[in-house]
Protein backbone atom coordinates (compact mmCIF):
# COMPACT_ATOMS: atom_id res chain seq x y z
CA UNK A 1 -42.12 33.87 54.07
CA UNK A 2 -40.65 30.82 54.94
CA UNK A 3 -37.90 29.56 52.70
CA UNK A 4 -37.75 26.33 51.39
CA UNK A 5 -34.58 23.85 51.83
CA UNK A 6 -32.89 23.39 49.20
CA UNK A 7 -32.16 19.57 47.59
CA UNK A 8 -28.72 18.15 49.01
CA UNK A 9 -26.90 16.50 45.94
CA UNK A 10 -26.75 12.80 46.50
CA UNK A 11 -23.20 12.02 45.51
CA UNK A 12 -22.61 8.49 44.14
CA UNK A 13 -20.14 5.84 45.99
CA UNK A 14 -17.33 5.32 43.25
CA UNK A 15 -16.90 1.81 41.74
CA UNK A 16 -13.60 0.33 41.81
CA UNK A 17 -12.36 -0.31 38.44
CA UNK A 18 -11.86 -4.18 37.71
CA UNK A 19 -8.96 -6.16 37.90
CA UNK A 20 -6.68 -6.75 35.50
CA UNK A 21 -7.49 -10.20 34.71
CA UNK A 22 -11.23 -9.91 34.79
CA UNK A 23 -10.82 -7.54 31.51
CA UNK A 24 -11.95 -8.89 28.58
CA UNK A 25 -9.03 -9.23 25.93
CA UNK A 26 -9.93 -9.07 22.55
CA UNK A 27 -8.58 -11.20 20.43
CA UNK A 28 -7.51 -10.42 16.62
CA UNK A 29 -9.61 -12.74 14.17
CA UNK A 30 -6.96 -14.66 12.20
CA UNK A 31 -7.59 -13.79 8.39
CA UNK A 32 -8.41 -17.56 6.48
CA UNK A 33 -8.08 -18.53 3.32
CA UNK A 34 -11.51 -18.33 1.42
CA UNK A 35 -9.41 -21.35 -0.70
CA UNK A 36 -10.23 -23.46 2.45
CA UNK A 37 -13.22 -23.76 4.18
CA UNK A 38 -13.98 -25.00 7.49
CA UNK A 39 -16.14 -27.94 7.43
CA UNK A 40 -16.78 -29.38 10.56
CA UNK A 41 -18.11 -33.23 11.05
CA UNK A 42 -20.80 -34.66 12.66
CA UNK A 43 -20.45 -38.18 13.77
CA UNK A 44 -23.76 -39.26 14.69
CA UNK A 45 -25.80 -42.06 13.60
CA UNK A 46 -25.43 -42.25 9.70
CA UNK A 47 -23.47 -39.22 9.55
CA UNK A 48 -19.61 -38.85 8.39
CA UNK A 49 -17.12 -41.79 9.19
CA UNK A 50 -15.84 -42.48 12.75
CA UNK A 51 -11.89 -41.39 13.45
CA UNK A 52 -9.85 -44.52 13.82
CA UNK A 53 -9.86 -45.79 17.68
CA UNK A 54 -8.05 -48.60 19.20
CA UNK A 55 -10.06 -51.31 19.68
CA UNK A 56 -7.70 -53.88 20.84
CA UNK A 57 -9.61 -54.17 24.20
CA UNK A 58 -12.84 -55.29 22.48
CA UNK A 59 -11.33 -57.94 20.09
CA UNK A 60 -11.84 -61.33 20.18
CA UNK A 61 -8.30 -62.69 20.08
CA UNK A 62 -7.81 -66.28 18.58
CA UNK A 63 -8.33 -69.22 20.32
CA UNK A 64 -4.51 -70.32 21.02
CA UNK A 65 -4.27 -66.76 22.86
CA UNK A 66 -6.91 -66.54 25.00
CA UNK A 67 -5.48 -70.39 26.30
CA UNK A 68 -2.49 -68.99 26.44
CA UNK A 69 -3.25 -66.00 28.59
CA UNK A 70 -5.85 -68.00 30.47
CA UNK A 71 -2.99 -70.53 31.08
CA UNK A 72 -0.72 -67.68 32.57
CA UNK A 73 -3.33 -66.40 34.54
CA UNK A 74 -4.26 -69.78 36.68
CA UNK A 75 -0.37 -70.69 37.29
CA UNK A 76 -0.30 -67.52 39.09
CA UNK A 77 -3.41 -68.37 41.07
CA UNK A 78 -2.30 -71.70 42.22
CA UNK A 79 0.13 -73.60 43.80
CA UNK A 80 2.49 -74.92 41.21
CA UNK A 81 4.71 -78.47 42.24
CA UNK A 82 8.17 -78.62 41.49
CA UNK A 83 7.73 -81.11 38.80
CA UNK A 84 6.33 -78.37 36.74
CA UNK A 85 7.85 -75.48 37.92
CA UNK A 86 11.34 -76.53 37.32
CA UNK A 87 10.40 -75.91 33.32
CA UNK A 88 9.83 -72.34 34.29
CA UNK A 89 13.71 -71.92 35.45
CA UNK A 90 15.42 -72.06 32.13
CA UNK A 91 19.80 -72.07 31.84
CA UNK A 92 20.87 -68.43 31.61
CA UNK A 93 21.66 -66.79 28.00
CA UNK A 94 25.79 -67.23 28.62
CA UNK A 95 25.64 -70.77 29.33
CA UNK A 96 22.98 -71.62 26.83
CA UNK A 97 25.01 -69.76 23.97
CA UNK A 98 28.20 -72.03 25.33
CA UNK A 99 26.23 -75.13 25.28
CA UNK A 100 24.68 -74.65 21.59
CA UNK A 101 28.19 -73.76 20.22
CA UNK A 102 28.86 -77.71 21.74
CA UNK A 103 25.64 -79.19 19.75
CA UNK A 104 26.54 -77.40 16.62
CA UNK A 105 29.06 -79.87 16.46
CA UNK A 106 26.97 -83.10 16.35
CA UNK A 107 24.28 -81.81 14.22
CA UNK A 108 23.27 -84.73 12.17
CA UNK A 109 23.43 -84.38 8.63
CA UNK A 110 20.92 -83.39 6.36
CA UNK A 111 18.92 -84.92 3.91
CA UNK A 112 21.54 -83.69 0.51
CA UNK A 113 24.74 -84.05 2.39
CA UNK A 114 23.26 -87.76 3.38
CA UNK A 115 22.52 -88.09 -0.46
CA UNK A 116 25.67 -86.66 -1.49
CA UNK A 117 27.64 -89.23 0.91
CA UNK A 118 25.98 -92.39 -0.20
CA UNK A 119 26.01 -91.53 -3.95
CA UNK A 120 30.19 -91.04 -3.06
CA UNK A 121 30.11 -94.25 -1.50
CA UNK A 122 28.21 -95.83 -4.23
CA UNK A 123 30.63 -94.46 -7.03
CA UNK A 124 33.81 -95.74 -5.15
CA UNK A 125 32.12 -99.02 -5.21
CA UNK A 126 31.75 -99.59 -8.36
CA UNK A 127 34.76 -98.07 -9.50
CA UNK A 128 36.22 -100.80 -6.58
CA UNK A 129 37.89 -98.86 -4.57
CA UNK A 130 35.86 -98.99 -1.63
CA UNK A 131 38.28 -100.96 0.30
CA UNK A 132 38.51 -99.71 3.93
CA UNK A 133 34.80 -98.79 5.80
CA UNK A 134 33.98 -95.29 6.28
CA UNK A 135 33.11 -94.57 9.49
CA UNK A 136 29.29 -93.91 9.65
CA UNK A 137 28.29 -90.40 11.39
CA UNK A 138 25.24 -91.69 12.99
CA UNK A 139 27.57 -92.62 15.93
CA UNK A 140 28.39 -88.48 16.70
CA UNK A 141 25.11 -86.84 15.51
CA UNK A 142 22.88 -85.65 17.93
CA UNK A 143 19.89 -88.19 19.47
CA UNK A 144 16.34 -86.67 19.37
CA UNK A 145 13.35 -86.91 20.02
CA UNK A 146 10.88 -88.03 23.00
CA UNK A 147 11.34 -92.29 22.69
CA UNK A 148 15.13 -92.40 21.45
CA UNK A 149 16.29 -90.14 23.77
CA UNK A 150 14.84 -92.04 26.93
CA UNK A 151 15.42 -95.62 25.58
CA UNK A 152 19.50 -93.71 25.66
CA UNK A 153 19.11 -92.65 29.33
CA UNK A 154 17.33 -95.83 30.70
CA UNK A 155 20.83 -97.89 28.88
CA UNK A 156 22.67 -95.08 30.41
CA UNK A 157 24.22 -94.14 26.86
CA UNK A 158 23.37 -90.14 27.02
CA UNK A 159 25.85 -88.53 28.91
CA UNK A 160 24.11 -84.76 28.32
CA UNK A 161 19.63 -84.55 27.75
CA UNK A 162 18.60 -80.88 26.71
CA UNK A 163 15.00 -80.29 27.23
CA UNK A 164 12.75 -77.86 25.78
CA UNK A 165 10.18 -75.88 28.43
CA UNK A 166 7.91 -75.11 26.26
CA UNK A 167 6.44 -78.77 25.06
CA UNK A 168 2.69 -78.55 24.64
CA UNK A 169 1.33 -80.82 26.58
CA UNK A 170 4.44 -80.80 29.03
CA UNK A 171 3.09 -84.42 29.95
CA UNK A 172 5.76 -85.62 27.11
CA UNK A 173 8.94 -84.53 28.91
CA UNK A 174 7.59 -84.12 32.11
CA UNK A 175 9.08 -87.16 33.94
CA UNK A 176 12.67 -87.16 31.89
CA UNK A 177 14.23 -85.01 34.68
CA UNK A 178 13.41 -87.20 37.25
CA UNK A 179 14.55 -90.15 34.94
CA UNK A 180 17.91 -88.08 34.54
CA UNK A 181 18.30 -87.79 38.36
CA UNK A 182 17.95 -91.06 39.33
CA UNK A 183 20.08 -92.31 36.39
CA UNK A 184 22.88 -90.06 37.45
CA UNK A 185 22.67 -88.07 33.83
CA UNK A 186 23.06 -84.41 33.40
CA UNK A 187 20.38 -82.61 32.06
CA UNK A 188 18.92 -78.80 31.42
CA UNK A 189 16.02 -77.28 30.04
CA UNK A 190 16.72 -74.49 27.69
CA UNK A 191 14.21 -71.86 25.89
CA UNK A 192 12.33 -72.49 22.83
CA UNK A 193 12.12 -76.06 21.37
CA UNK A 194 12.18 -74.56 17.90
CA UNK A 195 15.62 -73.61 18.71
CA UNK A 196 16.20 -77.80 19.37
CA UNK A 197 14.61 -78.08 15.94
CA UNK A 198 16.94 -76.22 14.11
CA UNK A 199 20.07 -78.18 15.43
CA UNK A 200 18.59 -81.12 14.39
CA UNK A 201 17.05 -80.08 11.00
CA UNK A 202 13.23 -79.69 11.98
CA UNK A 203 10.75 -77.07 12.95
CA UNK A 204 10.39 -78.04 16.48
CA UNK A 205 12.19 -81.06 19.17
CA UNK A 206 10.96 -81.74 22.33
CA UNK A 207 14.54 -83.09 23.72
CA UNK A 208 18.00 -84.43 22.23
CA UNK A 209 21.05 -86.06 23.61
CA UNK A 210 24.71 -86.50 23.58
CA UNK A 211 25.73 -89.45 23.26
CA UNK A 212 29.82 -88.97 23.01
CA UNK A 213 31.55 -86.16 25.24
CA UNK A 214 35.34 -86.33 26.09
CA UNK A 215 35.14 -87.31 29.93
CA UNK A 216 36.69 -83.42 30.91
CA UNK A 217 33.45 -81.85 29.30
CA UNK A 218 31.11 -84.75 30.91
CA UNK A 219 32.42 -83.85 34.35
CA UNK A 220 32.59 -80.03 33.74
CA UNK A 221 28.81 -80.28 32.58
CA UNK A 222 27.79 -82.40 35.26
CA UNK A 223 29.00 -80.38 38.12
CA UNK A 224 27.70 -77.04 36.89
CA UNK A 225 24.01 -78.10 35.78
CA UNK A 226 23.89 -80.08 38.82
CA UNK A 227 24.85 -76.71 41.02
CA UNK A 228 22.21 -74.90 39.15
CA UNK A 229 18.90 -76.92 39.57
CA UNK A 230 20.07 -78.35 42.92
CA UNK A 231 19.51 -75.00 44.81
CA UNK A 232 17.32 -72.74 42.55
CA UNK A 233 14.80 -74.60 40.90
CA UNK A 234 13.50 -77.36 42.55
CA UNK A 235 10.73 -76.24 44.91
CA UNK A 236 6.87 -75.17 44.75
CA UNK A 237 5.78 -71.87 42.80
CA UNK A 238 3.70 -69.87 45.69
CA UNK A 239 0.36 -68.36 44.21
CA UNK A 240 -0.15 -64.91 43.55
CA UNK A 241 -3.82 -63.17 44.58
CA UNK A 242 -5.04 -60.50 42.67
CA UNK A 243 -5.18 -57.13 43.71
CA UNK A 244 -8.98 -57.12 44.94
CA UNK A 245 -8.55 -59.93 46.82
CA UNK A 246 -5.21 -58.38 48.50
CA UNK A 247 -6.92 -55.57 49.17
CA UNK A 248 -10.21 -57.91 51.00
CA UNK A 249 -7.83 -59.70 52.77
């Protein structure tokens, strides 16, 4: 009798076990509080109320701003003259602070010390003792304003015209430098005409003068304001492209 073969066992091919990172970790379910439950929001259409965004990038900003930013935006773009550049080139914060502590001394008077005064002069009056003049104060108090203080530089009485840079429209001061220059009058433009204001009892001023200076201060003045917009500020603004049109070009 022939004997039949016996079956060879088919041994399997052993599978590596898996890495380390591939294994599954599992994670401990944190006990909660049954005090608190979890309810979770849906914001769709008509459903609970949207979280707070910032939406600054979608407002419409007032009128005055968007002018203002428009403004900013095309004196990069073009090619500013030096008549209207030179407002952009302001005295520096040391010499400004110098030049206020100056004006502080001819601030004219206000309205109750100007009350005060007369009703002082009145009373001496009657009681007749008003024998020798006062001296009025007009003479040392600041001049101001847009029409006094070039009727003072075209009779060549301001020895010292502070401009504002920031007059809207800059047509109103915009030919007093040049004025200045050809009188042979010192002059500088300083920040913020609300700062003008306040010297001279108001919310805003567009320019004031000095009218008295001791002849060392004129001549100190002179030479150093005339140093400083000589060689730094009188000359065209060059125009700046944007970035697409940089990266065109």
């Amino acid at each position: 009798m022939v004997q039949k073969k016996g079956k060879k066992k088919v041994v399997g091919k052993k599978v590596a076990a898996p890495p380390a990172l591939a294994v599954k970790k599992t994670e401990q379910k944190k006990k909660q509080n049954p005090l608190f439950e979890k309810r979770t929001r849906n914001f769709g259409i008509g459903q609970d109320i949207q979280p707070t965004r910032d939406l600054s990038r979608f407002v419409k900003w007032p009128r005055y701003i968007r002018v203002q930013r428009q403004k900013r935006v095309l004196q990069e773009r073009l090619k500013v003259p030096p008549p209207i550049n030179q407002f952009n080139h302001t005295v520096d914060r040391p010499t400004a602070k110098q030049l206020f502590r100056l004006l502080d001394k001819y601030r004219p008077e206000t309205r109750a010390a100007k009350k005060a005064r007369l009703r002082s002069k009145a009373d001496s009056k009657v009681k007749g003792k008003d024998e020798a003049p006062t001296p009025s104060k007009r003479l040392l108090a600041l001049k101001q304003g847009t029409n006094t203080v070039t009727r003072a530089i075209e009779q060549k009485k301001a020895q010292l015209v502070i401009i504002a840079h920031d007059v809207e429209p800059l047509e109103l001061v915009l030919f007093m430098p040049t004025l200045c220059r050809k009188m042979g009058i010192p002059y500088c433009i300083i920040k913020g005409k609300a700062r003008l204001g306040r010297l001279v009892n108001r919310k805003t001023c567009t320019s004031v003068a000095l009218t008295s200076v001791s002849f060392y201060l004129q001549i100190l003045i002179k030479q150093k304001l005339e140093i400083f917009y000589d060689a730094t500020t009188y000359h065209f603004l060059s125009s700046k492209l944007i970035i697409k049109t940089c990266t065109t070009i």
